[in-house]
Protein backbone atom coordinates (compact mmCIF):
# COMPACT_ATOMS: atom_id res chain seq x y z
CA UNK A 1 0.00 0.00 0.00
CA UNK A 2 1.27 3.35 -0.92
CA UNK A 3 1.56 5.53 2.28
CA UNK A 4 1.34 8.81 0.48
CA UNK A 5 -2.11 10.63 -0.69
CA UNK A 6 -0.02 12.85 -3.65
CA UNK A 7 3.21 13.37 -4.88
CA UNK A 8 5.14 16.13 -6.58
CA UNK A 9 6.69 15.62 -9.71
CA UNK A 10 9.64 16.51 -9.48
CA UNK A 11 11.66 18.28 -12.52
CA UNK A 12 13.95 16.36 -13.95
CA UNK A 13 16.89 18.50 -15.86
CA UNK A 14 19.53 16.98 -18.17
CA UNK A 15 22.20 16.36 -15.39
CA UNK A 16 20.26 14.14 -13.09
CA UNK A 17 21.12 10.64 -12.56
CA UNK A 18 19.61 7.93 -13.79
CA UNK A 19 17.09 6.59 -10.77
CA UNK A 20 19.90 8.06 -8.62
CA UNK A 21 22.58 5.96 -10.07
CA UNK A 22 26.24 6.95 -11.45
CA UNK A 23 25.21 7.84 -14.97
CA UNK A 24 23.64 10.91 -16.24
CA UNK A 25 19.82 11.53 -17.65
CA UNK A 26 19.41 11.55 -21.00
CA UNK A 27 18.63 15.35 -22.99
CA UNK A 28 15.22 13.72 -23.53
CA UNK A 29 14.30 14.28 -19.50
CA UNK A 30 15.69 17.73 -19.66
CA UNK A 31 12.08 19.58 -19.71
CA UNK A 32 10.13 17.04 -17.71
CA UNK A 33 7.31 20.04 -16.19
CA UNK A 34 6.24 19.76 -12.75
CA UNK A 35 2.39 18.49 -12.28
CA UNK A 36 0.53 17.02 -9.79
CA UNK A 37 -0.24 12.95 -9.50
CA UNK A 38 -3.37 13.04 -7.62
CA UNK A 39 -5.67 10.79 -8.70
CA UNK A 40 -9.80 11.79 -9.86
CA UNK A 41 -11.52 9.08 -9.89
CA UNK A 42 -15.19 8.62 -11.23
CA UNK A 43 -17.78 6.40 -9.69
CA UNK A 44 -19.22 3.36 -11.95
CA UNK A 45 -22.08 5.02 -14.30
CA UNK A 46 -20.49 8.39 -14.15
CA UNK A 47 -18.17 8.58 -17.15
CA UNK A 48 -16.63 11.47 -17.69
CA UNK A 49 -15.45 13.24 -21.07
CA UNK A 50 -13.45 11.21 -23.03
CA UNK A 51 -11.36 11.86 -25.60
CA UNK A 52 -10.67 9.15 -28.27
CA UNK A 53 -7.43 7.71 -27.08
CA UNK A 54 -4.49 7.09 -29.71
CA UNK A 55 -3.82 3.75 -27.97
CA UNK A 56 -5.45 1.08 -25.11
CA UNK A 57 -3.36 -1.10 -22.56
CA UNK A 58 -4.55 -3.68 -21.02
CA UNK A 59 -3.31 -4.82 -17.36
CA UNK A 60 -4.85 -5.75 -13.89
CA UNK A 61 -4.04 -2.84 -11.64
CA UNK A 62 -6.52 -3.52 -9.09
CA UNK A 63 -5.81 -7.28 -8.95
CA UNK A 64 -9.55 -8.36 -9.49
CA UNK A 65 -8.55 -10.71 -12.03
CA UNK A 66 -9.92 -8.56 -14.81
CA UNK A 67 -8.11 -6.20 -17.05
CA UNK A 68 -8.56 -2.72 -16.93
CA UNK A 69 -8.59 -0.36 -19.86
CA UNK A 70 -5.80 1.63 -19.86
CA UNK A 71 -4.98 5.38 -21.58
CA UNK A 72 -2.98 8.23 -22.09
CA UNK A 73 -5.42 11.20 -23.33
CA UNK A 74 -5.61 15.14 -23.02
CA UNK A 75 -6.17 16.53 -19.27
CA UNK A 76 -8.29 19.41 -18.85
CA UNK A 77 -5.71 21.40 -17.30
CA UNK A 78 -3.49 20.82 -20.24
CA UNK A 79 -0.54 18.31 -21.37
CA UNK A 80 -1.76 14.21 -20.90
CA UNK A 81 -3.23 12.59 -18.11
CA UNK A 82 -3.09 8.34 -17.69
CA UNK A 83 -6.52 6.85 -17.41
CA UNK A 84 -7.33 3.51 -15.76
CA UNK A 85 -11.25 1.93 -16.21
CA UNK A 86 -11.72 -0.03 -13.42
CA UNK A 87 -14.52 -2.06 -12.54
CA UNK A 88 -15.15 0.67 -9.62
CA UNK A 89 -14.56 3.43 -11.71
CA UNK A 90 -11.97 5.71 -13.50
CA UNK A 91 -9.08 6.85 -11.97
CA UNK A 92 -6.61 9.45 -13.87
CA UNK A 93 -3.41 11.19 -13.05
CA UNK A 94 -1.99 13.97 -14.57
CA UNK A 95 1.44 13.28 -16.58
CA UNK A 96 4.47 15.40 -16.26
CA UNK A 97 4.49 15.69 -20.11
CA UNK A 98 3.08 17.67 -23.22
CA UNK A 99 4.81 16.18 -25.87
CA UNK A 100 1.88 14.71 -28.44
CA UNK A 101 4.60 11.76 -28.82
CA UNK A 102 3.34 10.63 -25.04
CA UNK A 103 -0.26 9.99 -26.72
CA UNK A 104 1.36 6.88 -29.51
CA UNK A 105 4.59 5.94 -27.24
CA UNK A 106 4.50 1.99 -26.22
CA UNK A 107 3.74 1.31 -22.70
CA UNK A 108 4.98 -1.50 -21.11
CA UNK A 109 2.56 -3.54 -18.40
CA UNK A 110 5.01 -4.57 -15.89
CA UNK A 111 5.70 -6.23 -12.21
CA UNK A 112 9.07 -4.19 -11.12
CA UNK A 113 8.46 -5.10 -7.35
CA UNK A 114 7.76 -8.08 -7.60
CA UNK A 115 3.95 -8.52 -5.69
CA UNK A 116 2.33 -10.14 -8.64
CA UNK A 117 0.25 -6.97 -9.47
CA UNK A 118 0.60 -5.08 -12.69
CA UNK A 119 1.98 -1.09 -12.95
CA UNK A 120 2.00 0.50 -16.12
CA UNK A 121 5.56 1.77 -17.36
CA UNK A 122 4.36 4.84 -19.19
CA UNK A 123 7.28 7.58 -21.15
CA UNK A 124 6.55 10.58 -20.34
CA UNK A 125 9.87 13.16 -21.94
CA UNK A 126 10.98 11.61 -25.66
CA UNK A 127 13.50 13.03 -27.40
CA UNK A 128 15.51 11.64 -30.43
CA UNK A 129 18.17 9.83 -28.71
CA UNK A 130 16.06 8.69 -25.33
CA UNK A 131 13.01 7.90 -23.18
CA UNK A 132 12.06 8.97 -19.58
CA UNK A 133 9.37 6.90 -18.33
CA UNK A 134 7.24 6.83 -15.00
CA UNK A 135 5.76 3.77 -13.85
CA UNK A 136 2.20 4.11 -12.42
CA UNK A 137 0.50 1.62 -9.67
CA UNK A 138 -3.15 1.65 -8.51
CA UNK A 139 -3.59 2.21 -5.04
CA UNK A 140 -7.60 1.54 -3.71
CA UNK A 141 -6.75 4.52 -1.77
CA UNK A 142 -5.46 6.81 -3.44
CA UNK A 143 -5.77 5.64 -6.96
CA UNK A 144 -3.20 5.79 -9.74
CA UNK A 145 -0.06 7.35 -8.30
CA UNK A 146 4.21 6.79 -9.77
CA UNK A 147 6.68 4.51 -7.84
CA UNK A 148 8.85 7.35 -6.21
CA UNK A 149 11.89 7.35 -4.51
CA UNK A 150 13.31 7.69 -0.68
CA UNK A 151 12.55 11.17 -0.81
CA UNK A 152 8.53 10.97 -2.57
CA UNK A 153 9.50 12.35 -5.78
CA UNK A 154 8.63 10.00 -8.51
CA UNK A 155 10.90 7.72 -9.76
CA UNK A 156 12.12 7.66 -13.73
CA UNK A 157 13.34 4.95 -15.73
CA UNK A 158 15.34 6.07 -18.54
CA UNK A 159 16.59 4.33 -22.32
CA UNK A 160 18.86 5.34 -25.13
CA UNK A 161 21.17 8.02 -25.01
CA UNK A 162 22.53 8.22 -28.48
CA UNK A 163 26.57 8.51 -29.17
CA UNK A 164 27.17 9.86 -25.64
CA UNK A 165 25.39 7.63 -23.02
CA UNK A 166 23.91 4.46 -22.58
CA UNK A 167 20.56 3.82 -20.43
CA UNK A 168 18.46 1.11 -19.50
CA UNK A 169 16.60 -0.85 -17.00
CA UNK A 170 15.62 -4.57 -15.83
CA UNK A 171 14.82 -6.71 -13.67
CA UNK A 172 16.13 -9.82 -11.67
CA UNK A 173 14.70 -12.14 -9.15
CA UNK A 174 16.73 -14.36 -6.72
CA UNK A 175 16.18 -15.40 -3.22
CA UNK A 176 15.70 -12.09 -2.07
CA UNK A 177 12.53 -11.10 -4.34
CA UNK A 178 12.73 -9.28 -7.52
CA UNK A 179 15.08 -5.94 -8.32
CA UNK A 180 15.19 -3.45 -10.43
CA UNK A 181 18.37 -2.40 -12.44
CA UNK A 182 19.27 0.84 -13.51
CA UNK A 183 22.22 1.36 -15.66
CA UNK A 184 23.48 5.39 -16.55
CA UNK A 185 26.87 5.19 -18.54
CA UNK A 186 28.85 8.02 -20.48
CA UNK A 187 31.18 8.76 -23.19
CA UNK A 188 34.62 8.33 -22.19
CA UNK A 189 35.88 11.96 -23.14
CA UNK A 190 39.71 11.61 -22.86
CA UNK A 191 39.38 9.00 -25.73
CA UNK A 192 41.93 9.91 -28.87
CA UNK A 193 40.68 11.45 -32.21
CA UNK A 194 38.60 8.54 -33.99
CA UNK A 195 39.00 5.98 -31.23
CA UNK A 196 36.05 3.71 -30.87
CA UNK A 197 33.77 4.62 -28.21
CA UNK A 198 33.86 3.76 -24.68
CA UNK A 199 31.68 4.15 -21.67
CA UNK A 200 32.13 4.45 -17.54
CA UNK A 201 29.15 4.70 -14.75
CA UNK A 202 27.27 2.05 -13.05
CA UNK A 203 25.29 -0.07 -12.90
CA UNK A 204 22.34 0.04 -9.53
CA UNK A 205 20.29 -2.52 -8.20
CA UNK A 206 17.07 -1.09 -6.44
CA UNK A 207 14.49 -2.68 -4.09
CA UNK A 208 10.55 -1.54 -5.15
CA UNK A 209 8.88 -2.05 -1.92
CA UNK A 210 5.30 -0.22 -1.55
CA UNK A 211 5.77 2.19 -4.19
CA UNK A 212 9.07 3.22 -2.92
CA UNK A 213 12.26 2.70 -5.03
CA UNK A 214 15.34 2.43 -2.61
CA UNK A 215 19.08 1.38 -3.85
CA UNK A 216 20.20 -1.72 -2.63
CA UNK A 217 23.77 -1.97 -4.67
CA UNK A 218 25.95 0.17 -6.71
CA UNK A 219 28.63 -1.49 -9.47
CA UNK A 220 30.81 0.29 -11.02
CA UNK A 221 31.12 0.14 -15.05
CA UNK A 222 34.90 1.49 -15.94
CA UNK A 223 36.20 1.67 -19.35
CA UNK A 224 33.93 -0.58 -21.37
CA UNK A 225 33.16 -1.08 -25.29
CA UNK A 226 29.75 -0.46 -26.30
CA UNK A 227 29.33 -4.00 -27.56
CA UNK A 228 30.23 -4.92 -23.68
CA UNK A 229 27.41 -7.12 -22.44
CA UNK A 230 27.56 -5.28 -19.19
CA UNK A 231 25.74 -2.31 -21.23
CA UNK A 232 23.04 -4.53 -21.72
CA UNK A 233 19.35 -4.77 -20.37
CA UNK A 234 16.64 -6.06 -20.66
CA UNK A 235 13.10 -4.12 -20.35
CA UNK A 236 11.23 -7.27 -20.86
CA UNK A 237 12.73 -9.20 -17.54
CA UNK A 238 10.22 -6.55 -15.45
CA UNK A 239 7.01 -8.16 -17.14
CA UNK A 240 4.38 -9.45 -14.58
CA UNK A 241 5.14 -13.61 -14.40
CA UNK A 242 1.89 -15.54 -15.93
């Protein structure tokens, strides 16, 4: 259960690490606007306006074995809100994004913590090179609110980079439960005139417990080749098990 009612989105500027790891954010998070996640929700046979949405995910967010219908439309206030259709109702929360490439961007149902209960990965800040997502749980009290970290500001998973950094994010289970992996790498920039490209940062392994992201382990990545598997992750790992 997530303790807290709302949560500030927080701005997240160019030079930010990655989930709080060694690496830097991507340009893509560089503009990422500060909104409110407080869930409206809607009782059953009150619908309220709706947009046609661009695109429909399907997931369980309120584990009653049914999928909800799952959106990313205009808000009334301006920019995008996410939309969940519940069997008690809609819930919504406001995105920390205008860009009209939110409304088509692939969202990815996942399990990052583990619990057997889906969250919705959802980018929110796309630029050409890289992706800044959020990832949104239901909570029956609050409703739909973003995995944050230690200090309540939501939490952002981040991909790509382009020539100068390398981003990305799994999972893992073992005896402990499941983690979540963030890696943030950079160009080398001591390299010689057309050298082939290599990378330093790390590598952290977070716990997801209750909406809360907290690091658990921090590896350092020194001096690798971007073929290097260690620059390599996996997205898919976080899906919720069958």
């Amino acid at each position: 259960m997530v303790t807290k009612a709302t949560r500030a989105l927080a701005a997240a500027g160019a030079a930010v690490l990655v989930g709080g790891c060694g690496g830097s954010a991507p340009d893509a998070t560089a503009a990422l606007e500060v909104a409110s996640t407080a869930s409206t929700a809607v009782p059953p046979g009150e619908a309220p306006a709706d947009p046609a949405p661009v695109d429909v995910t399907w997931a369980d967010l309120d584990d009653d074995g049914a999928n909800d219908r799952i959106t990313v439309q205009a808000d009334p206030g301006g920019g995008w809100q996410l939309r969940a259709d519940l069997a008690s109702g809609t819930v919504t929360a406001k995105l920390p994004s205008d860009q009209p490439e939110v409304l088509e961007a692939d969202r990815r149902v996942s399990d990052v913590d583990g619990n057997r209960v889906a969250e919705v990965v959802v980018p929110v800040s796309i630029g050409a090179n890289a992706v800044a997502s959020a990832i949104y749980l239901y909570d029956g009290e609050v409703g739909l609110v973003p995995v944050s970290g230690p200090d309540g500001h939501p939490f952002f998973v981040y991909e790509g980079g382009g020539a100068t950094a390398v981003n990305g994010y799994e999972c893992a289970d073992d005896h402990d439960g499941r983690s979540l992996g963030l890696l943030g790498v950079t160009l080398r920039e001591d390299l010689p005139p057309g050298a082939p490209p290599r990378y330093s940062g790390t590598y952290v392994a977070h716990a997801v417990v209750d909406g809360v992201v907290t690091p658990l382990e921090s590896t350092a990545i020194d001096d690798v080749a971007a073929d290097d598997p260690l620059l390599q992750t996996d997205p898919a790992s976080c899906a919720l098990a069958g």
